[in-house]
Protein backbone atom coordinates (compact mmCIF):
# COMPACT_ATOMS: atom_id res chain seq x y z
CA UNK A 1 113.39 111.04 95.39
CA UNK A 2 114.01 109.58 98.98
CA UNK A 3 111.44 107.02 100.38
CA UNK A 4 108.35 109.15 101.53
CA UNK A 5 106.58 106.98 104.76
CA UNK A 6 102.44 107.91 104.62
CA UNK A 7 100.21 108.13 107.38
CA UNK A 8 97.07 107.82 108.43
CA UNK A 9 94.87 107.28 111.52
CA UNK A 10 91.31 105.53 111.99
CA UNK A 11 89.30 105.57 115.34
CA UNK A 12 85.82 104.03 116.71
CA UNK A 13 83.17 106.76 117.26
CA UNK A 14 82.24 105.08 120.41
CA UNK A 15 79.24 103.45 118.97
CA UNK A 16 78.32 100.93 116.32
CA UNK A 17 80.48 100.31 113.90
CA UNK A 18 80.93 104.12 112.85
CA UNK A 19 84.36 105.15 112.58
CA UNK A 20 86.23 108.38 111.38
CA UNK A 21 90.19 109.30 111.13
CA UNK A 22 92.06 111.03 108.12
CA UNK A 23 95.48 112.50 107.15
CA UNK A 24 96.90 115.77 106.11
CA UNK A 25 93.99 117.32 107.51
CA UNK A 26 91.45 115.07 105.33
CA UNK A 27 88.45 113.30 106.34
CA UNK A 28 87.61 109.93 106.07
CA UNK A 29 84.75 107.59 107.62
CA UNK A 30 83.89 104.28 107.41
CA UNK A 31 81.32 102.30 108.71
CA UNK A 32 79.17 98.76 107.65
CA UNK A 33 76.08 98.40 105.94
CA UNK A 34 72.80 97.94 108.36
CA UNK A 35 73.47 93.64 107.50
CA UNK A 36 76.78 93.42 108.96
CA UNK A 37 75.69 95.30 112.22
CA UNK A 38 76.38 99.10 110.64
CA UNK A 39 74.14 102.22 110.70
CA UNK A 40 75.09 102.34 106.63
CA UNK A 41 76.78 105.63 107.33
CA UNK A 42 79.76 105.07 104.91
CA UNK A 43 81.49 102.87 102.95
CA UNK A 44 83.37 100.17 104.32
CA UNK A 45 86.73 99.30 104.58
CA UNK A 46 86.39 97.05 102.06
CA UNK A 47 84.63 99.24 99.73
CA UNK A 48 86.63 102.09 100.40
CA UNK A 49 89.87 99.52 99.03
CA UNK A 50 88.18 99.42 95.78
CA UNK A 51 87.84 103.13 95.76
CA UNK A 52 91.50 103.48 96.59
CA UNK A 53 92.28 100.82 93.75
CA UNK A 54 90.09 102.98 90.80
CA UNK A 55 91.76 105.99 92.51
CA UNK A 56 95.07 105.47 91.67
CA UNK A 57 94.66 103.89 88.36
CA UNK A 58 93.03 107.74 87.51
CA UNK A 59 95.54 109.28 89.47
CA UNK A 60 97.98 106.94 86.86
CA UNK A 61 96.26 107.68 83.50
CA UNK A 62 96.30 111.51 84.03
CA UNK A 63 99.89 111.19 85.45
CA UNK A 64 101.18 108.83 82.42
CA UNK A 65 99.26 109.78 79.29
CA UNK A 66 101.24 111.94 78.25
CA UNK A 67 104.64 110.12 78.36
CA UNK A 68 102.28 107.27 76.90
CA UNK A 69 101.52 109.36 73.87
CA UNK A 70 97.59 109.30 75.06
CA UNK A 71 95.60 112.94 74.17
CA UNK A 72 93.21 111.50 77.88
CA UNK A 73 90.02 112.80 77.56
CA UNK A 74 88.27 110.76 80.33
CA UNK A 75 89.19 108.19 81.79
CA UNK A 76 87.44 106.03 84.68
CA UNK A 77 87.20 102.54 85.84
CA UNK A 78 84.70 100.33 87.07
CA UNK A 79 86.25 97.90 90.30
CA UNK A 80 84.53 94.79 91.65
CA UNK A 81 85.46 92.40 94.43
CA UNK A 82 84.17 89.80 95.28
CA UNK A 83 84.45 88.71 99.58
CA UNK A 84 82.37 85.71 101.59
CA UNK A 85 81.40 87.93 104.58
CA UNK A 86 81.65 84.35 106.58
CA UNK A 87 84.88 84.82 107.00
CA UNK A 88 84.96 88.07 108.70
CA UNK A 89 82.26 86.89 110.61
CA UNK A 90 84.09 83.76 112.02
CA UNK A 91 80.87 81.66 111.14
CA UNK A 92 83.20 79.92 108.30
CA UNK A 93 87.68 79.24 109.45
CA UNK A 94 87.57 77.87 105.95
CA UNK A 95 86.77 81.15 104.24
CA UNK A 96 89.73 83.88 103.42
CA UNK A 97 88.69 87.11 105.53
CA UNK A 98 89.78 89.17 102.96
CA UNK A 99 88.63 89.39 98.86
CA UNK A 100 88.70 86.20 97.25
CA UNK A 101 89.42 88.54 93.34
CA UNK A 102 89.39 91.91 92.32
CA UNK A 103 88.26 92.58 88.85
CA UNK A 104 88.40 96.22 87.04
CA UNK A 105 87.78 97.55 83.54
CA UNK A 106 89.26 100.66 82.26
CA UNK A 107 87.19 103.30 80.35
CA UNK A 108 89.90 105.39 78.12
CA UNK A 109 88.20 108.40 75.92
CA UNK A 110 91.27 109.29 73.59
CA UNK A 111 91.57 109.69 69.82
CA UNK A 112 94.81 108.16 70.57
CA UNK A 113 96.03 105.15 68.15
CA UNK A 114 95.09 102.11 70.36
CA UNK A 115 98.97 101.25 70.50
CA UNK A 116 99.69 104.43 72.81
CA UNK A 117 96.17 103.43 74.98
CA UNK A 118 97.32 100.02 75.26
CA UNK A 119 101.05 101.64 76.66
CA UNK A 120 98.96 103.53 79.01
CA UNK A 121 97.20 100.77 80.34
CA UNK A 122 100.46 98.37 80.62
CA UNK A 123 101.99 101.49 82.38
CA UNK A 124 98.84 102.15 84.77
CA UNK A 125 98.97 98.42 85.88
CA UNK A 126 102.60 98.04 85.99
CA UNK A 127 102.92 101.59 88.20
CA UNK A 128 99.59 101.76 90.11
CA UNK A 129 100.60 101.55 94.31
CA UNK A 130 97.82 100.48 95.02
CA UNK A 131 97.46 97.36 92.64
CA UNK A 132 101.12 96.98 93.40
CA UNK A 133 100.88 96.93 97.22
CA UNK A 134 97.36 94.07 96.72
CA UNK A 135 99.76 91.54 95.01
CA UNK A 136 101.57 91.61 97.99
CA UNK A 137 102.84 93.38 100.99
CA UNK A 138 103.32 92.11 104.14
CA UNK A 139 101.64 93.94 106.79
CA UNK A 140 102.80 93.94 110.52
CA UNK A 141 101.72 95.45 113.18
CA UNK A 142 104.18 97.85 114.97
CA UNK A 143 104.60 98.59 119.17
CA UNK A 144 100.99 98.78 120.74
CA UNK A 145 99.96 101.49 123.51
């Protein structure tokens, strides 16, 4: 398969922090919790990362069980991160802007022997985009308008 190139786009409602955009026709906002100056309309960015994350580890185990040998009868996971707002604040230069760890824990329901569920997960964090694209990426920014 050639290289596919994704898109999105994001833009400010105009007031607060509120923002919407989307692609393919999808919705998506995102705004900040009532302490960091938000209305608490949406998730965050940041929040909205995790959700991407535990997305396409299920996207993964439904797309991989089977080549894993896994009979998937649920599957979920549980993501954490943990960030110092301080830093995206500017009150702290010392303080990474972004999460300082990401932690996640799989829930597999499968008779499967555990050898096959323990394939699946090697495969789901070996294949996952998402996890892929957090251990590094760069990220540049391209002409502005």
């Amino acid at each position: 398969m050639a290289k596919t190139t994704f898109s999105a786009s994001m833009a400010w409602s105009g007031s607060g922090m509120y923002c919407e955009g989307g692609t393919r026709g999808f919705k998506v906002e995102v705004d900040e919790p009532k302490a960091l100056g938000g209305t608490d309309r949406a998730m965050n960015p940041v929040e909205l990362l995790l959700c991407a994350l535990g997305g396409c580890m299920s996207i993964c185990a439904a797309a991989f069980a089977g080549a894993c040998g896994v009979d998937l009868q649920g599957f979920s996971v549980e993501v954490e991160g943990d960030l110092d707002p301080d830093g995206f604040l500017g009150k702290n230069p010392n303080v990474r802007t972004g999460y300082q760890g990401i932690r996640y824990r799989m829930i597999i329901d499968s008779p499967s022997p555990q050898e096959n569920i323990d394939r699946l997960v090697e495969t789901i964090e070996k294949r996952c985009p998402i996890s892929d694209t957090l251990r590094g990426v760069d990220v540049v920014r391209s002409a502005s308008t």
